[in-house]
Protein backbone atom coordinates (compact mmCIF):
# COMPACT_ATOMS: atom_id res chain seq x y z
CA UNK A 1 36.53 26.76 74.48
CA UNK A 2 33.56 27.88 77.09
CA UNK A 3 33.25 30.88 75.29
CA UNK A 4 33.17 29.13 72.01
CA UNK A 5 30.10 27.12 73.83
CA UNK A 6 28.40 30.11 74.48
CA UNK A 7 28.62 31.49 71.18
CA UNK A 8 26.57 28.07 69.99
CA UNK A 9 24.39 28.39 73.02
CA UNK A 10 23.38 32.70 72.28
CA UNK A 11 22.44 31.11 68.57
CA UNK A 12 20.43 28.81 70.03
CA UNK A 13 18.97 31.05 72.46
CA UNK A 14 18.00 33.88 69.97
CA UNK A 15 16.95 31.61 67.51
CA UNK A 16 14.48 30.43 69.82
CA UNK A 17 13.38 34.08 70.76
CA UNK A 18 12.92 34.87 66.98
CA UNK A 19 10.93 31.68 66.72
CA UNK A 20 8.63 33.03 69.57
CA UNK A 21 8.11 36.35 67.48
CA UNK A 22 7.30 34.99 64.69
CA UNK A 23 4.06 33.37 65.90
CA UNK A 24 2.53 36.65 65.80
CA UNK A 25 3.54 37.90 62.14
CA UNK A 26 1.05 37.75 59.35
CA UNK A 27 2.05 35.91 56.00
CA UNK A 28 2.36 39.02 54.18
CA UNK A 29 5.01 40.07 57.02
CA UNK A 30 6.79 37.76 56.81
CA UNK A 31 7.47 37.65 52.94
CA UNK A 32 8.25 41.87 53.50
CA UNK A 33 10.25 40.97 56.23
CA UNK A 34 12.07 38.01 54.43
CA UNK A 35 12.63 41.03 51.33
CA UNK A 36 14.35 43.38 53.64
CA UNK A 37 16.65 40.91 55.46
CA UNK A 38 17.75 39.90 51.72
CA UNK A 39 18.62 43.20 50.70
CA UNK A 40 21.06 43.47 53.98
CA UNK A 41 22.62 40.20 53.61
CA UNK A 42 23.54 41.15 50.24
CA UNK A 43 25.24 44.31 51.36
CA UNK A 44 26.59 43.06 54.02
CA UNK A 45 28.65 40.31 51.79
CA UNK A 46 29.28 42.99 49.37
CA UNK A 47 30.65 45.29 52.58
CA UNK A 48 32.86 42.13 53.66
CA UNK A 49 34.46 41.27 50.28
CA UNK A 50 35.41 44.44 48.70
CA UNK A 51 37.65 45.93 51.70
CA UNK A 52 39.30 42.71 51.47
CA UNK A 53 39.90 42.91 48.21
CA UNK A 54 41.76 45.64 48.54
CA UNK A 55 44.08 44.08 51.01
CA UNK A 56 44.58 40.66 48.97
CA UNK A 57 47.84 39.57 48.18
CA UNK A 58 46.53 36.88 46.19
CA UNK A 59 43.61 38.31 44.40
CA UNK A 60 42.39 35.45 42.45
CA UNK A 61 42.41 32.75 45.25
CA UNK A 62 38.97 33.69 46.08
CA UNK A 63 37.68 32.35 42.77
CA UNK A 64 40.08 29.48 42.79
CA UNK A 65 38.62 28.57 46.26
CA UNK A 66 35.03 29.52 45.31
CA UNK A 67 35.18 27.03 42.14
CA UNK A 68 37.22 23.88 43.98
CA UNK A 69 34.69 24.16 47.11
CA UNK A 70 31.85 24.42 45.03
CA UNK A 71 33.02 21.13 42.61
CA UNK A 72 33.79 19.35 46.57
CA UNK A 73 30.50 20.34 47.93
CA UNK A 74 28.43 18.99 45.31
CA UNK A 75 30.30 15.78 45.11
CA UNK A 76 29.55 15.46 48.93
CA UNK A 77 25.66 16.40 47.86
CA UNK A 78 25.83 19.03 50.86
CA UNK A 79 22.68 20.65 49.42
CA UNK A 80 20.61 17.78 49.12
CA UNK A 81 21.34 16.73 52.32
CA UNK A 82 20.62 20.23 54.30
CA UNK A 83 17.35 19.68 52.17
CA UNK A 84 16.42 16.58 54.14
CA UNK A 85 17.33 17.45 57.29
CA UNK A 86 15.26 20.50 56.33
CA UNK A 87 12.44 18.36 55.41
CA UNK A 88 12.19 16.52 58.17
CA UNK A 89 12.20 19.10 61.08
CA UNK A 90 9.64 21.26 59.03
CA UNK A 91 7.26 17.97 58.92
CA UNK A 92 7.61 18.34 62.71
CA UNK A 93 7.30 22.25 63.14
CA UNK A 94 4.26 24.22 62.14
CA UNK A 95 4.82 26.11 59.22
CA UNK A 96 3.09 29.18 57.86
CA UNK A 97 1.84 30.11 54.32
CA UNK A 98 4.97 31.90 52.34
CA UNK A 99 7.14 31.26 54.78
CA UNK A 100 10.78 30.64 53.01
CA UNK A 101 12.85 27.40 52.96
CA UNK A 102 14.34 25.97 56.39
CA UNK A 103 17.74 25.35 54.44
CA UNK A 104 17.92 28.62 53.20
CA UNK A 105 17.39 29.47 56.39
CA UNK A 106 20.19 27.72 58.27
CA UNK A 107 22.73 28.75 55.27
CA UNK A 108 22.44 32.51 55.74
CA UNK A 109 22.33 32.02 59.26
CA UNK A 110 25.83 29.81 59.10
CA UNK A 111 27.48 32.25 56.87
CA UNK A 112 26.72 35.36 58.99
CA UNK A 113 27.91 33.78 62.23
CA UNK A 114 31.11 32.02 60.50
CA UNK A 115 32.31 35.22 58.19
CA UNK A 116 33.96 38.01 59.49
CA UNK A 117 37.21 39.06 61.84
CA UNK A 118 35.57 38.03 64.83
CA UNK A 119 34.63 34.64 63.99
CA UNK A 120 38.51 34.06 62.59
CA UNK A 121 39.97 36.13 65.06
CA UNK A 122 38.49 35.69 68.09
CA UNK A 123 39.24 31.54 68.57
CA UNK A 124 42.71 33.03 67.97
CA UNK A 125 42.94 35.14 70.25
CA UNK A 126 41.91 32.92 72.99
CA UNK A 127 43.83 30.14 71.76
CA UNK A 128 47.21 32.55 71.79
CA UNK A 129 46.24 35.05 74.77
CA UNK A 130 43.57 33.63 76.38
CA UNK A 131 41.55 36.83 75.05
CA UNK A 132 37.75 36.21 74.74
CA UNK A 133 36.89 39.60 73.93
CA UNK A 134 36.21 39.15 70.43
CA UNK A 135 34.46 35.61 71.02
CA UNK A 136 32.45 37.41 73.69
CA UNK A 137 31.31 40.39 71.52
CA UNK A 138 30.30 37.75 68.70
CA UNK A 139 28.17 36.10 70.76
CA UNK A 140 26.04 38.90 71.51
CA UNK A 141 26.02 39.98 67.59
CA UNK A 142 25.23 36.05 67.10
CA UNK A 143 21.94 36.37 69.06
CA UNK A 144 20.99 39.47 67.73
CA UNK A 145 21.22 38.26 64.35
CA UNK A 146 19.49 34.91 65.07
CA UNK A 147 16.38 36.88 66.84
CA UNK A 148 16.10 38.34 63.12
CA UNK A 149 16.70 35.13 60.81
CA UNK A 150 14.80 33.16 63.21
CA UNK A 151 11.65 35.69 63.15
CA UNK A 152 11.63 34.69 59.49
CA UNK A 153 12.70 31.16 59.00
CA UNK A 154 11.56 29.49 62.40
CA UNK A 155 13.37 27.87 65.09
CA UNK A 156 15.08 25.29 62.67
CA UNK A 157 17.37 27.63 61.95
CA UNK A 158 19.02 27.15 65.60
CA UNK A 159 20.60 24.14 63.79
CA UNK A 160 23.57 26.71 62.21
CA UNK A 161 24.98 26.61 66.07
CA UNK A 162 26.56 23.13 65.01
CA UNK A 163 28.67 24.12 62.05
CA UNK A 164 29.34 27.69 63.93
CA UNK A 165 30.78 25.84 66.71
CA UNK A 166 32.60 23.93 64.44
CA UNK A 167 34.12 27.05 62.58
CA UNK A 168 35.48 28.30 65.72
CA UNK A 169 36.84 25.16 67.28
CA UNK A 170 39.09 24.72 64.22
CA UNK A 171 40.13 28.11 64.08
CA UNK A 172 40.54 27.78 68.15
CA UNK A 173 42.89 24.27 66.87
CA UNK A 174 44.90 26.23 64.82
CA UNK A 175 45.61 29.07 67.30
CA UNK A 176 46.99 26.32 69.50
CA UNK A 177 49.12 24.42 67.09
CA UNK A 178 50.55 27.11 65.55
CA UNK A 179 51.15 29.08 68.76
CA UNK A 180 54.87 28.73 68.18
CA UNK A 181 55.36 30.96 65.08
CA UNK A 182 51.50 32.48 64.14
CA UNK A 183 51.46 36.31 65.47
CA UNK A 184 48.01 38.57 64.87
CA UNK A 185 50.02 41.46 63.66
CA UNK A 186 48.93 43.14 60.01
CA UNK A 187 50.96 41.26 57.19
CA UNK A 188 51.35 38.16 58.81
CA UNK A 189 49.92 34.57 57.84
CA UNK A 190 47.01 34.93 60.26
CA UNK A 191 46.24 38.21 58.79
CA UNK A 192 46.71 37.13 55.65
CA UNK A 193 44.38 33.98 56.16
CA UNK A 194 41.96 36.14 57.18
CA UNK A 195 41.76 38.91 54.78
CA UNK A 196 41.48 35.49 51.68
CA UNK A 197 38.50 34.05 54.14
CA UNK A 198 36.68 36.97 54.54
CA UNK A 199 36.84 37.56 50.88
CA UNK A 200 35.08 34.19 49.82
CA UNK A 201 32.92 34.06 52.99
CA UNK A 202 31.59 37.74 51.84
CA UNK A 203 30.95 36.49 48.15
CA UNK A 204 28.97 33.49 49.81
CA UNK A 205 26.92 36.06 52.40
CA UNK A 206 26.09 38.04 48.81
CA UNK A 207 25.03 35.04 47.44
CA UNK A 208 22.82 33.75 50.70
CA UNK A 209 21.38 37.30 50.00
CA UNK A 210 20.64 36.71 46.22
CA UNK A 211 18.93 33.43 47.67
CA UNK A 212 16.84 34.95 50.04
CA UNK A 213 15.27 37.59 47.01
CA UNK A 214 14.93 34.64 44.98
CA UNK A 215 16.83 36.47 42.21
CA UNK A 216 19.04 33.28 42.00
CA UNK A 217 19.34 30.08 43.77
CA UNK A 218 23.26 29.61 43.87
CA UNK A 219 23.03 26.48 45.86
CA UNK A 220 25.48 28.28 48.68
CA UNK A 221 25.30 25.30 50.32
CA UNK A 222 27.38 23.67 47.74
CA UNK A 223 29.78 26.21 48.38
CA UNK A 224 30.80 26.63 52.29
CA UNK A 225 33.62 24.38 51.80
CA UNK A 226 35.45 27.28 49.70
CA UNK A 227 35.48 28.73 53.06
CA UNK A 228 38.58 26.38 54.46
CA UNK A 229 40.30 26.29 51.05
CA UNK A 230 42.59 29.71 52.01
CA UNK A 231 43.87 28.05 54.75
CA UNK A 232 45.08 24.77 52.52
CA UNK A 233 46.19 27.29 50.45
CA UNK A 234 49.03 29.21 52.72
CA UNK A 235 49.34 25.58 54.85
CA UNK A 236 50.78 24.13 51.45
CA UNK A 237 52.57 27.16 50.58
CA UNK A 238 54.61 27.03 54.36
CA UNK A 239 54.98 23.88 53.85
CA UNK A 240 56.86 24.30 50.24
CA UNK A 241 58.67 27.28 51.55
CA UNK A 242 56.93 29.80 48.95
């Protein structure tokens, strides 16, 4: 779990050293700056999903999950509440002419830390091995990546280190329960788990990206809890015996 900690702690850490950067950058910066980063979040969900894809067993469960977490996350009102939380740190925070959204800020930011093998993997391995090499190596891609979001969207966005941590611990929980019977070998349920997760978490990055260009607002907010429906998915399906 310390390793976990420090994965929420190097988020908080760069997103504080992005916030100190962006003092310095001129409006128009900023909104060139905010362009660019939305091009490469959109290729980097398209780069996720689509190698995935290929590997699916189930290749529909990604919409399935994608439609039944988005109808869950609006009952909840997950975006309007981001929104206010948003809201009230900005009214606390100085904030500079076209500078984007705080929420918008703290979803990309969640979905780039959460998605990916190391994210999933990693609180596996240390739950089964005791290996935090992947956990480790996240953290330093977590900082990195919060220098950048940070630079554009302001410290707020060190607020993505809660549901991170979150991510992790579960997937950390599930290691441990399942010790008994889960393996991290290609074709098993872990692998499988992963390959579904990554496949919805990299349509969500493309749509943080979409977001951040202001091509379309897809409320993505609505739609992180897609991200845990795979799991359900192959928990039920062990538990029926399919």
């Amino acid at each position: 779990m310390l390793a976990i900690l420090i994965n929420a702690l190097s988020i908080i850490a760069g997103s504080l050293v992005g916030a100190i950067t962006k003092r310095g950058i001129n409006a128009k910066y900023l909104s060139t700056l905010t362009t660019a980063m939305g091009i490469a979040v959109l290729v980097l969900g398209i780069n996720v999903a689509m190698p995935n894809m290929v590997k699916s067993q189930v290749p529909v469960l990604f919409i399935f999950c994608l439609a039944v977490g988005g109808l869950i996350g609006t009952f909840l009102r997950l975006d309007e509440r981001m929104e206010g939380v948003s809201r009230r740190m900005e009214r606390h925070t100085p904030k500079k002419a076209g500078t984007p959204p705080l929420s918008e800020g703290i979803t990309t930011a969640t979905l780039l830390c959460c998605v990916g093998t190391l994210a999933i993997m990693g609180p596996i391995l240390s739950a089964l091995q005791g290996d935090n090499t992947y956990l480790m190596t996240a953290a330093t891609l977590n900082f990195v990546t919060l220098i950048v979001v940070a630079s554009t969207y302001g410290f707020g966005v060190a607020l993505s280190a809660i549901p991170v941590f979150l991510w992790m611990s579960f997937f950390f929980l599930l290691g441990k329960l399942s010790a008994g019977f889960v393996t991290t070998e290609p074709g098993s349920l872990s692998a499988e788990i992963i390959t579904e997760t990554n496949i919805v978490g990299g349509v969500l990055i493309a749509a943080a990206g979409l977001g951040v260009l202001h091509i379309k607002d897809c409320k993505t907010i609505n739609l992180l809890p897609a991200l845990f429906l795979p799991c359900l998915y192959f928990a039920v399906r062990w538990v029926l015996g399919i």
